[in-house]
PDB file of N, CA and C in Angstrom:
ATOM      1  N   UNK A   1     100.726  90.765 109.474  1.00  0.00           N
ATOM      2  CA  UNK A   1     100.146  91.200 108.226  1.00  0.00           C
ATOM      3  C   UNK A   1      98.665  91.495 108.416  1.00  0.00           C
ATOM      4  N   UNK A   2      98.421  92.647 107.735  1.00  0.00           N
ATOM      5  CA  UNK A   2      97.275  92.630 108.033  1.00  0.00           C
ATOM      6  C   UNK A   2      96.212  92.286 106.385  1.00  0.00           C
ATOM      7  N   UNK A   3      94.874  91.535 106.339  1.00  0.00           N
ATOM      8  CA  UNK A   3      94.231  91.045 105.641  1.00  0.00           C
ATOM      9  C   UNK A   3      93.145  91.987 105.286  1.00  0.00           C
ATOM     10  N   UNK A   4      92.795  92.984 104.977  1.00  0.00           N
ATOM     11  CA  UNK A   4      91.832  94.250 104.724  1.00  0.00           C
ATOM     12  C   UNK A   4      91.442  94.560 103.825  1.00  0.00           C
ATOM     13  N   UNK A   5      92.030  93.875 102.535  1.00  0.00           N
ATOM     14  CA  UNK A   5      91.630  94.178 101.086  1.00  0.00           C
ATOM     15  C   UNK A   5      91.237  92.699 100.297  1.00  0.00           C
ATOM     16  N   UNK A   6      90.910  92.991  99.220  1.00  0.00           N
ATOM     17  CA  UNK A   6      89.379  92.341  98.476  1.00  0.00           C
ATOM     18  C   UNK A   6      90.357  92.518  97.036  1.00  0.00           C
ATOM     19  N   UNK A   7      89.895  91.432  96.427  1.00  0.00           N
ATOM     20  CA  UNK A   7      90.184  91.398  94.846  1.00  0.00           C
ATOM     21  C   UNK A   7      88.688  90.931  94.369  1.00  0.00           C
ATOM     22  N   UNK A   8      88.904  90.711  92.480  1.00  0.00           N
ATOM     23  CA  UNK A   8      87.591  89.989  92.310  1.00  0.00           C
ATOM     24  C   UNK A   8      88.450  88.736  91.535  1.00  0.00           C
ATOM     25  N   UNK A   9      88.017  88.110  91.506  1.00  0.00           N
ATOM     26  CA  UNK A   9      88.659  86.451  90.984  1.00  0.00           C
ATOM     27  C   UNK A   9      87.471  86.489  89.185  1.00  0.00           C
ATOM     28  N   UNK A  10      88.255  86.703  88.464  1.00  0.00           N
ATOM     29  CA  UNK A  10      87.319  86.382  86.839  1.00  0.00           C
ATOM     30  C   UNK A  10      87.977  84.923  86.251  1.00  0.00           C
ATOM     31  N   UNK A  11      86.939  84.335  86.014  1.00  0.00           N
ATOM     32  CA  UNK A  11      87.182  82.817  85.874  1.00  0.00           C
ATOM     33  C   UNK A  11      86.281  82.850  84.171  1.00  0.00           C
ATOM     34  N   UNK A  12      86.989  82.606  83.394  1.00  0.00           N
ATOM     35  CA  UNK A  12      86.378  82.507  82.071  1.00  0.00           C
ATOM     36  C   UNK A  12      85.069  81.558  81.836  1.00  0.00           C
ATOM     37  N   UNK A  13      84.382  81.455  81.190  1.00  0.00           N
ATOM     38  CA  UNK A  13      83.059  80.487  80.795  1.00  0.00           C
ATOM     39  C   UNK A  13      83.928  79.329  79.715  1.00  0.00           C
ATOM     40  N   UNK A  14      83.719  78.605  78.885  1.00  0.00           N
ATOM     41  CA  UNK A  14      84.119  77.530  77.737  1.00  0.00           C
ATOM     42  C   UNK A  14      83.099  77.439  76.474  1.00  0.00           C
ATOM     43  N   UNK A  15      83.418  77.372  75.576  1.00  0.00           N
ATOM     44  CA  UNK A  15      82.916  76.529  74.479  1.00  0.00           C
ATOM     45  C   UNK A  15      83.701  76.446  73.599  1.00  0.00           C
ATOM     46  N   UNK A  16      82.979  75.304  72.483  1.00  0.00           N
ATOM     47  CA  UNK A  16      83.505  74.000  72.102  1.00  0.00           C
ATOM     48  C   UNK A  16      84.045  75.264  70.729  1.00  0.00           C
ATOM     49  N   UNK A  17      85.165  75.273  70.231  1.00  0.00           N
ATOM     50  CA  UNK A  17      86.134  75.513  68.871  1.00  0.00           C
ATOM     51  C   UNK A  17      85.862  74.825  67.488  1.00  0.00           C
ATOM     52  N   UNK A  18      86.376  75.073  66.195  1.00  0.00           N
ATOM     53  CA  UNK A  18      85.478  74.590  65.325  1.00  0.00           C
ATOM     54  C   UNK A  18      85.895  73.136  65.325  1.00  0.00           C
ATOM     55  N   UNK A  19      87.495  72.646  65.737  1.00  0.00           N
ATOM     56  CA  UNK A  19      87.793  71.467  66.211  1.00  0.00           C
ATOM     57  C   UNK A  19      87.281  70.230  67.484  1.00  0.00           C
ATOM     58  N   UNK A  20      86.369  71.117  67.714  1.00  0.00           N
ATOM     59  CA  UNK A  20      85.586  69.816  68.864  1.00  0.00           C
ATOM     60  C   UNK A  20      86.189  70.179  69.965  1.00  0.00           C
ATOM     61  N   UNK A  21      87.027  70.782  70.373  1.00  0.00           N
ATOM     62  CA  UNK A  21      87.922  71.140  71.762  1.00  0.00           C
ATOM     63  C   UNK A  21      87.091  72.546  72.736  1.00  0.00           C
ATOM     64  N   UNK A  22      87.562  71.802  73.763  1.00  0.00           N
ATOM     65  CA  UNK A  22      87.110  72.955  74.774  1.00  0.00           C
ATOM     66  C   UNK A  22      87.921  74.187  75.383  1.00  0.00           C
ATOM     67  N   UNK A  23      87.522  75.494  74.387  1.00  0.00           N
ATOM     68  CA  UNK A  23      88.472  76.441  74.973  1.00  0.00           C
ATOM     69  C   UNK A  23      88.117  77.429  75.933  1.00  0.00           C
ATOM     70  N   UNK A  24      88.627  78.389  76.538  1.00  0.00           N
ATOM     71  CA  UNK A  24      88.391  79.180  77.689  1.00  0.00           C
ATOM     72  C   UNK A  24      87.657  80.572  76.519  1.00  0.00           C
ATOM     73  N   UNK A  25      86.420  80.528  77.264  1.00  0.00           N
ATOM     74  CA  UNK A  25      85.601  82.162  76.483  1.00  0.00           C
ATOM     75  C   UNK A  25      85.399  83.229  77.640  1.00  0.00           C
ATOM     76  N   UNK A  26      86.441  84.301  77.058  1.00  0.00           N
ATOM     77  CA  UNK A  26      86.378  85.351  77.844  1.00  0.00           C
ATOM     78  C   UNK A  26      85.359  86.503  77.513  1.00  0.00           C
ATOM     79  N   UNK A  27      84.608  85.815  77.139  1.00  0.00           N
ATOM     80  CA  UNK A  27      83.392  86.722  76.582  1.00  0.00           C
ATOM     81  C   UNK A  27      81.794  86.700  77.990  1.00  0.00           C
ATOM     82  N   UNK A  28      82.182  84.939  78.266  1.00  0.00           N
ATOM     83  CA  UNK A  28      81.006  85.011  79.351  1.00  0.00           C
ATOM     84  C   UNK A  28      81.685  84.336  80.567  1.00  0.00           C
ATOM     85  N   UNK A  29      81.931  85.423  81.671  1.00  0.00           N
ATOM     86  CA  UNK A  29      83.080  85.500  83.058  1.00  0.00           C
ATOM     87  C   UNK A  29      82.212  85.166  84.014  1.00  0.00           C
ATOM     88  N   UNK A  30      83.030  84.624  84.939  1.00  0.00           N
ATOM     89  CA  UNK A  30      82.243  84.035  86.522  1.00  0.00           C
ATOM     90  C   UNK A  30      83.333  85.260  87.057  1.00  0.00           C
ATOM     91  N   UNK A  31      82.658  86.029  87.754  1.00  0.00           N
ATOM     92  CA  UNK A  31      83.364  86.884  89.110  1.00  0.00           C
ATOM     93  C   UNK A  31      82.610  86.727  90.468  1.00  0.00           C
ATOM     94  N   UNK A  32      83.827  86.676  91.371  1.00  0.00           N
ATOM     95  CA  UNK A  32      83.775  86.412  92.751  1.00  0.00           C
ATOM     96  C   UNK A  32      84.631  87.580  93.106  1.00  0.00           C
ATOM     97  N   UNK A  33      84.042  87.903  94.266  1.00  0.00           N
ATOM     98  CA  UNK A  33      85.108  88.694  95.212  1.00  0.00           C
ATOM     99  C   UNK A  33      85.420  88.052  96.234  1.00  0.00           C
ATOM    100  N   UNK A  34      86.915  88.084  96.128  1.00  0.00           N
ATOM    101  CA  UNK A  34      87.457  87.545  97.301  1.00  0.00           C
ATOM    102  C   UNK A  34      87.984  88.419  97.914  1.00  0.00           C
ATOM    103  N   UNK A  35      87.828  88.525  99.549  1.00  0.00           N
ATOM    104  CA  UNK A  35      88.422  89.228 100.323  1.00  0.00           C
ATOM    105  C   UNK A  35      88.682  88.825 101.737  1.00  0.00           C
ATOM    106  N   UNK A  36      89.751  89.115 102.325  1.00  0.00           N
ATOM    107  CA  UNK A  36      90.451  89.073 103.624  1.00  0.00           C
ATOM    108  C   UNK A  36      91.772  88.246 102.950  1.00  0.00           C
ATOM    109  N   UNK A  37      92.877  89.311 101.853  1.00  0.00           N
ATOM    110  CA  UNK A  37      93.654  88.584 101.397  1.00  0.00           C
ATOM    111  C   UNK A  37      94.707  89.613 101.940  1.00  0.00           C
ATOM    112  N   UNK A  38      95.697  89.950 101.361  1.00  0.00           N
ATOM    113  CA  UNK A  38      97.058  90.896 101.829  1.00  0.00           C
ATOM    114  C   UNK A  38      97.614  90.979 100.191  1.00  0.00           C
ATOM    115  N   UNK A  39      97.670  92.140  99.762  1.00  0.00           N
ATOM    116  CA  UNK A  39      98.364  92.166  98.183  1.00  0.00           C
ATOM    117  C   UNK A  39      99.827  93.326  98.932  1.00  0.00           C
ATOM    118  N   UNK A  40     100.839  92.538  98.293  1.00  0.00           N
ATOM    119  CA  UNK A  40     101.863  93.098  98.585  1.00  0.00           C
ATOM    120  C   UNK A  40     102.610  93.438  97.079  1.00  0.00           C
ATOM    121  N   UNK A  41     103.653  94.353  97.245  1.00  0.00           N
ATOM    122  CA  UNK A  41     104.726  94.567  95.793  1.00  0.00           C
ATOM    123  C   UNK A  41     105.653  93.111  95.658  1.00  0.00           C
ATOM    124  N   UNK A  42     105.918  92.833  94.717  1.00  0.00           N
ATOM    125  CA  UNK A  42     106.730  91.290  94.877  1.00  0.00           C
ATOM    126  C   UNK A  42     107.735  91.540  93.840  1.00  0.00           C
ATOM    127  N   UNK A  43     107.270  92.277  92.166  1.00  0.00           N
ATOM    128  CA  UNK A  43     108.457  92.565  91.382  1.00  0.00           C
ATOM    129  C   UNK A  43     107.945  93.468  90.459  1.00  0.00           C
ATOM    130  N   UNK A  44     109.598  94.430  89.947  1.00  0.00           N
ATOM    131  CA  UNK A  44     109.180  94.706  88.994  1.00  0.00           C
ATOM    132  C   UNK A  44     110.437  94.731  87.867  1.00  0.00           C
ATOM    133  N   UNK A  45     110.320  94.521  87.025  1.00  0.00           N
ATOM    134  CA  UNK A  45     111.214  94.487  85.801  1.00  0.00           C
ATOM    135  C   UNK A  45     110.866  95.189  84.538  1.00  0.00           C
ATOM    136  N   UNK A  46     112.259  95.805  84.015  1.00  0.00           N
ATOM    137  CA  UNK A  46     111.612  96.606  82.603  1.00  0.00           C
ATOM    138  C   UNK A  46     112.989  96.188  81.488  1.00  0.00           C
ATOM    139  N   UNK A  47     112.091  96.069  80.236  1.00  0.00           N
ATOM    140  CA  UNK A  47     113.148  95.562  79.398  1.00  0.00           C
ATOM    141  C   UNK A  47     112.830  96.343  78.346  1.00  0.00           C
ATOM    142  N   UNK A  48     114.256  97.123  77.295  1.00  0.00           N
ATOM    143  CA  UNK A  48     113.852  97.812  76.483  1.00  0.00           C
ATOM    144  C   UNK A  48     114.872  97.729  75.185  1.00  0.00           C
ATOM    145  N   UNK A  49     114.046  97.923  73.866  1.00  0.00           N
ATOM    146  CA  UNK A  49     114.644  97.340  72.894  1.00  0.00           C
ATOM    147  C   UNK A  49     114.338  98.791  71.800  1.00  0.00           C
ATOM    148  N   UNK A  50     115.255  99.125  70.516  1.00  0.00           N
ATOM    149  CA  UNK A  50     114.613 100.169  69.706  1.00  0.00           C
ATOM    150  C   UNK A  50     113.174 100.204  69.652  1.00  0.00           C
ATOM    151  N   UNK A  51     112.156  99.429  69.766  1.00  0.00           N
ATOM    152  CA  UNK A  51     110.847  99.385  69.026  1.00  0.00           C
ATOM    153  C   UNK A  51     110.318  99.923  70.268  1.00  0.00           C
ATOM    154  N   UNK A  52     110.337  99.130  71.573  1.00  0.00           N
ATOM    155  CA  UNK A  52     109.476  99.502  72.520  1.00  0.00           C
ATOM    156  C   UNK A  52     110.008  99.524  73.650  1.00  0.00           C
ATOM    157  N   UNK A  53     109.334  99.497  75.024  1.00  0.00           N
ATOM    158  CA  UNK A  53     109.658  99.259  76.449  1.00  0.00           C
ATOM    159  C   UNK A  53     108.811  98.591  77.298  1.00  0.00           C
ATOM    160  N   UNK A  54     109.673  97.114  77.937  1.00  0.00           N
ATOM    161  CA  UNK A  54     108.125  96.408  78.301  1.00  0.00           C
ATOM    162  C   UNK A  54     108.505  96.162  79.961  1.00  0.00           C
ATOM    163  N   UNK A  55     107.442  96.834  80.673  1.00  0.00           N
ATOM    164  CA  UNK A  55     107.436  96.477  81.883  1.00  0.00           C
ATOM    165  C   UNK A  55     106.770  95.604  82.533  1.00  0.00           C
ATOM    166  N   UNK A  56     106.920  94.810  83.212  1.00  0.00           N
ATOM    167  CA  UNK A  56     106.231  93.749  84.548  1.00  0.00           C
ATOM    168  C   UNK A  56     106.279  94.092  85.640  1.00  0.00           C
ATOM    169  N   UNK A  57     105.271  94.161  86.092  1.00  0.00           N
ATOM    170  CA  UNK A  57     104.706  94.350  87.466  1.00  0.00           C
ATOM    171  C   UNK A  57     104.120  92.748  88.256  1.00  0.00           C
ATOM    172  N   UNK A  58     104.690  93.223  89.451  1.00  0.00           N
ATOM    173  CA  UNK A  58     103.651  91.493  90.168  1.00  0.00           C
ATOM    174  C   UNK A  58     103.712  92.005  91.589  1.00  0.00           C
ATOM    175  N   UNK A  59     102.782  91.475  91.906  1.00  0.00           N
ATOM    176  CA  UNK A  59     102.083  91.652  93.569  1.00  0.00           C
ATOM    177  C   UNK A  59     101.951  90.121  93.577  1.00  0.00           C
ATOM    178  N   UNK A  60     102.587  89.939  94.814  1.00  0.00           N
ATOM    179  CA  UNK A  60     102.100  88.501  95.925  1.00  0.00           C
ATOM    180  C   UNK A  60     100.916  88.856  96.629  1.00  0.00           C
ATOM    181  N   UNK A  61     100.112  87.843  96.569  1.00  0.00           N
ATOM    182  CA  UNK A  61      98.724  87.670  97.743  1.00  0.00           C
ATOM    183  C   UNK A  61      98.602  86.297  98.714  1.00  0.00           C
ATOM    184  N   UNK A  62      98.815  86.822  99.583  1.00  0.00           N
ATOM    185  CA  UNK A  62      98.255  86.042 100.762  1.00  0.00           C
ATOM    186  C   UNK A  62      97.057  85.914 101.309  1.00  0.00           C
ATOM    187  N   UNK A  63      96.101  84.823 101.637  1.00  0.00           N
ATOM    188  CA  UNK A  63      94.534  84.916 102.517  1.00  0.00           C
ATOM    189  C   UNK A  63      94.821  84.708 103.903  1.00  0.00           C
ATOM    190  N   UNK A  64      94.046  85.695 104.511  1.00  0.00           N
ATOM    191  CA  UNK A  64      94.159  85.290 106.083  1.00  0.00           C
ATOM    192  C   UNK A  64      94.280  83.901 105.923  1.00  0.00           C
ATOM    193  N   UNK A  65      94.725  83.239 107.293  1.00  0.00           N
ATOM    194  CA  UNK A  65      95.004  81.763 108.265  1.00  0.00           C
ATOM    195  C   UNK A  65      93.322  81.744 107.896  1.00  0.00           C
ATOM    196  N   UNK A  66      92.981  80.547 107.529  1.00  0.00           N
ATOM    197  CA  UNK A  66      91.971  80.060 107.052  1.00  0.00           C
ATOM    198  C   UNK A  66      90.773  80.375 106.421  1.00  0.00           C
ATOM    199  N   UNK A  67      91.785  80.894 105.324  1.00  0.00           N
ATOM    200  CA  UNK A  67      90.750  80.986 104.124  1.00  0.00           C
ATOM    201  C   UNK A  67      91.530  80.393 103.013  1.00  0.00           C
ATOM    202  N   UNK A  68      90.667  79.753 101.950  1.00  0.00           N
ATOM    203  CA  UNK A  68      91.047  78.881 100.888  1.00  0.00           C
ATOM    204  C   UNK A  68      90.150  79.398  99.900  1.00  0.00           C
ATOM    205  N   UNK A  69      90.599  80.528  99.268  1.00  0.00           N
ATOM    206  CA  UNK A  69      89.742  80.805  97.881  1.00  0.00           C
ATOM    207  C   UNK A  69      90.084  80.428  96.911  1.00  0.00           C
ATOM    208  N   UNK A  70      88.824  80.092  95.709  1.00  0.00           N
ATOM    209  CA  UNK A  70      88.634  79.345  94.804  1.00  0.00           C
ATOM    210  C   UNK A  70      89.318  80.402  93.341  1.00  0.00           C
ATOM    211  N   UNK A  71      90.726  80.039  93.726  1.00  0.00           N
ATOM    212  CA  UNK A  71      91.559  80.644  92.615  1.00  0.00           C
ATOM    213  C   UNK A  71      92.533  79.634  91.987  1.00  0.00           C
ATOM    214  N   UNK A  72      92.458  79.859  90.572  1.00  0.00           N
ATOM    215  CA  UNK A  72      93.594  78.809  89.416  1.00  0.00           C
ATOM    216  C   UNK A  72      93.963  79.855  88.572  1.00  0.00           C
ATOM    217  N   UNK A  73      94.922  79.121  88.477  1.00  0.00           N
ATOM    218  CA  UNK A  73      96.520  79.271  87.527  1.00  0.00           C
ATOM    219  C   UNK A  73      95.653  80.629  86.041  1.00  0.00           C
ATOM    220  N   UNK A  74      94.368  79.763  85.726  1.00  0.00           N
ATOM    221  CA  UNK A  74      94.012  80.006  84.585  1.00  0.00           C
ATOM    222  C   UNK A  74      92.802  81.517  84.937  1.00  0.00           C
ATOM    223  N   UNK A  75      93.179  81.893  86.140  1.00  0.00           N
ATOM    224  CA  UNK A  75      92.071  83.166  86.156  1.00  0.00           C
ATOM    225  C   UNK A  75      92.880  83.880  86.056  1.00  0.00           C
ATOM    226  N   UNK A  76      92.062  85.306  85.735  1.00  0.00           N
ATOM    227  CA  UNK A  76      92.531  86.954  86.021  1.00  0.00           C
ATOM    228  C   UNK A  76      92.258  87.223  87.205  1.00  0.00           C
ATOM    229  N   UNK A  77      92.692  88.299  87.647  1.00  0.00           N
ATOM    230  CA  UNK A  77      92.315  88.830  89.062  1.00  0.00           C
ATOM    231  C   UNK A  77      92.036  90.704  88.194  1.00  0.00           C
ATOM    232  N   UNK A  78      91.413  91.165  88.948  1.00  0.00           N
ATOM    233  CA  UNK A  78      90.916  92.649  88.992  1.00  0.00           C
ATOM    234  C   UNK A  78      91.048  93.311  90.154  1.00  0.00           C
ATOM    235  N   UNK A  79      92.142  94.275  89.988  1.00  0.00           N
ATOM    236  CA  UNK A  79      92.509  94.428  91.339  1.00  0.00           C
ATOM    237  C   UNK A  79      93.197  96.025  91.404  1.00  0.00           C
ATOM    238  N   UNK A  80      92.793  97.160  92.216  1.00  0.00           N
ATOM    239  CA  UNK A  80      92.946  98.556  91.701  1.00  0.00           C
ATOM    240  C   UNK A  80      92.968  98.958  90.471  1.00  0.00           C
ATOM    241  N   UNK A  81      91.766  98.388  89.921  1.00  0.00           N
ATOM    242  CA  UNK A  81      91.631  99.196  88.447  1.00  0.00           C
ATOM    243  C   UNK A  81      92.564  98.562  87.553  1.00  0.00           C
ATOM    244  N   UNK A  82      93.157  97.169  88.037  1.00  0.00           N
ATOM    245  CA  UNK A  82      93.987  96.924  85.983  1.00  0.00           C
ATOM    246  C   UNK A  82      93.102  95.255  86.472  1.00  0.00           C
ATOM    247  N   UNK A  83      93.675  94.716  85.040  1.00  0.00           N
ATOM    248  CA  UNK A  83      93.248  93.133  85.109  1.00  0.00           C
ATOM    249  C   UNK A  83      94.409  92.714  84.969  1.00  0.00           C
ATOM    250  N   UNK A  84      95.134  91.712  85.873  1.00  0.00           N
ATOM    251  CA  UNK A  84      95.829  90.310  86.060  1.00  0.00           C
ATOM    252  C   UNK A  84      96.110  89.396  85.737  1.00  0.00           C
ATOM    253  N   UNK A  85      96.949  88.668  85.536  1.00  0.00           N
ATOM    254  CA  UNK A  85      97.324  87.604  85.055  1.00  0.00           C
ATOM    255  C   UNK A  85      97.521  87.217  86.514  1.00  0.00           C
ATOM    256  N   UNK A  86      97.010  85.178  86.869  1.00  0.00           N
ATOM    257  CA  UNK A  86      97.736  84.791  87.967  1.00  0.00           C
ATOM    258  C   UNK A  86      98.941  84.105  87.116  1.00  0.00           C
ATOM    259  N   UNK A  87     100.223  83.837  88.251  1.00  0.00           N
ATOM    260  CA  UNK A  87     101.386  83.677  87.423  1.00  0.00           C
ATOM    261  C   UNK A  87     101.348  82.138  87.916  1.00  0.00           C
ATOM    262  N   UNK A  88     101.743  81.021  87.405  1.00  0.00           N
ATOM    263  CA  UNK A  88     101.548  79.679  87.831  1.00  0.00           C
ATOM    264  C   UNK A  88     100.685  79.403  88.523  1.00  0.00           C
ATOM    265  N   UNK A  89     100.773  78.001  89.626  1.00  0.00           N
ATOM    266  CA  UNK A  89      99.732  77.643  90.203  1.00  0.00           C
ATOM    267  C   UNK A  89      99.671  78.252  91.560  1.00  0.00           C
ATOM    268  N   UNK A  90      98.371  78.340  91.934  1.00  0.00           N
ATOM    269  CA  UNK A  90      98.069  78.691  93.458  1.00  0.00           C
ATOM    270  C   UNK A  90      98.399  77.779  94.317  1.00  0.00           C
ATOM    271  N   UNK A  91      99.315  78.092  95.516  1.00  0.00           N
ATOM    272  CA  UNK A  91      99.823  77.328  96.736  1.00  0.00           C
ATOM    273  C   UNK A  91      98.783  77.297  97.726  1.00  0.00           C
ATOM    274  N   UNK A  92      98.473  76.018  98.252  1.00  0.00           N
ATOM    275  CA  UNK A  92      97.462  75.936  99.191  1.00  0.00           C
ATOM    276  C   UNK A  92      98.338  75.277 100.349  1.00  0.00           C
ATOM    277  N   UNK A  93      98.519  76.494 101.194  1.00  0.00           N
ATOM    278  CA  UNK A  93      99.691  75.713 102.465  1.00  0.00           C
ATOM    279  C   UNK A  93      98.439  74.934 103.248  1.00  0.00           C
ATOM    280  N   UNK A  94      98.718  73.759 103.498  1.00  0.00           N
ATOM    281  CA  UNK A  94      97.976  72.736 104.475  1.00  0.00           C
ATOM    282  C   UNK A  94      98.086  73.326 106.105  1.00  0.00           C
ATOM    283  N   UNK A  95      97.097  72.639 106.837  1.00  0.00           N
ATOM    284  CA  UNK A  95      96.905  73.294 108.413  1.00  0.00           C
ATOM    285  C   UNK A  95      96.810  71.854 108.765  1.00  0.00           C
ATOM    286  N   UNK A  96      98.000  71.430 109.472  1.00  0.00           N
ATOM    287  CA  UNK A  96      98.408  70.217 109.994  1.00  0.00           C
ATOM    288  C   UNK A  96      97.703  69.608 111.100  1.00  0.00           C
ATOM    289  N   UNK A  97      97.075  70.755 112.097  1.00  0.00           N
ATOM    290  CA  UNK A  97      96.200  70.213 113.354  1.00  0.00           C
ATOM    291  C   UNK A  97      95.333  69.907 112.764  1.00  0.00           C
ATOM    292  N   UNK A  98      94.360  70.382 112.130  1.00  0.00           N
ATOM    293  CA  UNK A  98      92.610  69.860 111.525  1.00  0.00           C
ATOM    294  C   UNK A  98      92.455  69.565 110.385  1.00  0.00           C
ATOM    295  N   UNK A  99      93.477  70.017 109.566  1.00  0.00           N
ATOM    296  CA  UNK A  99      93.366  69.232 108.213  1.00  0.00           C
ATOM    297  C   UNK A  99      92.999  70.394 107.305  1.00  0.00           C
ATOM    298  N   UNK A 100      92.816  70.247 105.883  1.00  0.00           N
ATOM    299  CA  UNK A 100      92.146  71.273 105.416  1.00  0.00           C
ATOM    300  C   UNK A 100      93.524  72.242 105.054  1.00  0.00           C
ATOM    301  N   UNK A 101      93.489  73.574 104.649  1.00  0.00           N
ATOM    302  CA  UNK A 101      93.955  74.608 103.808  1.00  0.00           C
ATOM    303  C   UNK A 101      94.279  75.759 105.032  1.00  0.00           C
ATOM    304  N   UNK A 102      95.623  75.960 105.165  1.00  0.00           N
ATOM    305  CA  UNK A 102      96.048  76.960 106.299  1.00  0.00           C
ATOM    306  C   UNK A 102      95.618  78.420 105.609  1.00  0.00           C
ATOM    307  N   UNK A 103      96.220  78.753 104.319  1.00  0.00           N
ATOM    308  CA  UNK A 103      96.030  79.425 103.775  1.00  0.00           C
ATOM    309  C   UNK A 103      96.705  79.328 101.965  1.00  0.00           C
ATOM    310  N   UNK A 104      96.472  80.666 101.510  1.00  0.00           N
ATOM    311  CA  UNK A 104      96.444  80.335  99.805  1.00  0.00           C
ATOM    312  C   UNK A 104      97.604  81.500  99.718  1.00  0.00           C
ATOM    313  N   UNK A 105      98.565  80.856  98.549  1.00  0.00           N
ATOM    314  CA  UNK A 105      99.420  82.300  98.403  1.00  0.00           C
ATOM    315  C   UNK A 105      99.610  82.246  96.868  1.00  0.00           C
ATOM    316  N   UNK A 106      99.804  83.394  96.373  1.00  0.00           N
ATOM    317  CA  UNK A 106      99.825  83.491  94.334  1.00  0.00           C
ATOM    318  C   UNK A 106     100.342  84.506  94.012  1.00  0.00           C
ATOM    319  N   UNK A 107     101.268  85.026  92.845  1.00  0.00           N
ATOM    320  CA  UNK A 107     101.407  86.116  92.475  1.00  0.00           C
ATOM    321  C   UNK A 107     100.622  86.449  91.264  1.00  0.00           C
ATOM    322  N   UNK A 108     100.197  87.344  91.186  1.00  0.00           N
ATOM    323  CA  UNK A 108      99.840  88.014  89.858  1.00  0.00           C
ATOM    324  C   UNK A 108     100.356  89.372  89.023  1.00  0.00           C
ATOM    325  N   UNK A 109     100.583  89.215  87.737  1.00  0.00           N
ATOM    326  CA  UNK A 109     101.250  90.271  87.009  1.00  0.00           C
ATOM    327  C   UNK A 109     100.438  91.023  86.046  1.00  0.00           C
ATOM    328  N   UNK A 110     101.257  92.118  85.719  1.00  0.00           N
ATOM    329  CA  UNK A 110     100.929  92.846  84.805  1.00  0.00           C
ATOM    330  C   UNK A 110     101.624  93.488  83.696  1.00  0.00           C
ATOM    331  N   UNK A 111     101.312  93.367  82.309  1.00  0.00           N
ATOM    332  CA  UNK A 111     102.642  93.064  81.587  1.00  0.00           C
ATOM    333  C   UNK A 111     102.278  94.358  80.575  1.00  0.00           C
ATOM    334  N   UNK A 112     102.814  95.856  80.316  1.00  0.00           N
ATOM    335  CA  UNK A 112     102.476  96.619  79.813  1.00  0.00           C
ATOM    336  C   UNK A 112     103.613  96.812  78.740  1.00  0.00           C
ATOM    337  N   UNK A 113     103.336  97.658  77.224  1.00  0.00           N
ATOM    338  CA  UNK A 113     104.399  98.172  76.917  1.00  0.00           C
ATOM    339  C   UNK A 113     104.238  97.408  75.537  1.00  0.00           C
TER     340      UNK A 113
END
């Protein structure tokens, strides 16, 4: 596989709701670019009903053998021009000789329609 392409990782900012709780504000974003990952096709599905037609899209990403980027469940990714959903949690395969993070794998979708 080869590792040659770059995403940007958008991680929301927080503040407090009129209930005292801490929610995710997508108004003020932390972006990172991460790169030396592998985005591949992983699925796609379309479902259609009288009213509309809704498609899903998802790409798997892999990071080169030792890299561990700072990606959760709860970011977007930006990635050829659309924004992302990551889909569950990020897998951090372990590297058994030295310890530490072999590499990171995640899918992310895109839900149109």
């Amino acid at each position: 596989m080869v590792f040659h392409q770059s995403l940007v990782r958008v991680r929301a900012g927080t503040k407090t709701d009129r209930g005292g709780n801490t929610v995710p504000d997508w108004s003020e974003t932390d972006r990172v670019t991460i790169s030396r990952v592998s985005v591949q096709p992983n699925l796609q599905t379309e479902a259609t009903d009288p009213t509309r037609t809704v498609a899903v899209t998802g790409w798997r990403v892999l990071s080169e053998p030792g890299t561990d980027a700072d990606i959760r469940a709860e970011d977007r990714i930006e990635w050829n021009g659309m924004t992302l959903e990551v889909q569950g949690e990020v897998a951090r395969w372990a590297e058994f000789q030295h310890g530490g993070t072999h590499h990171i794998e995640f899918v992310m979708t895109r839900v149109t329609g």
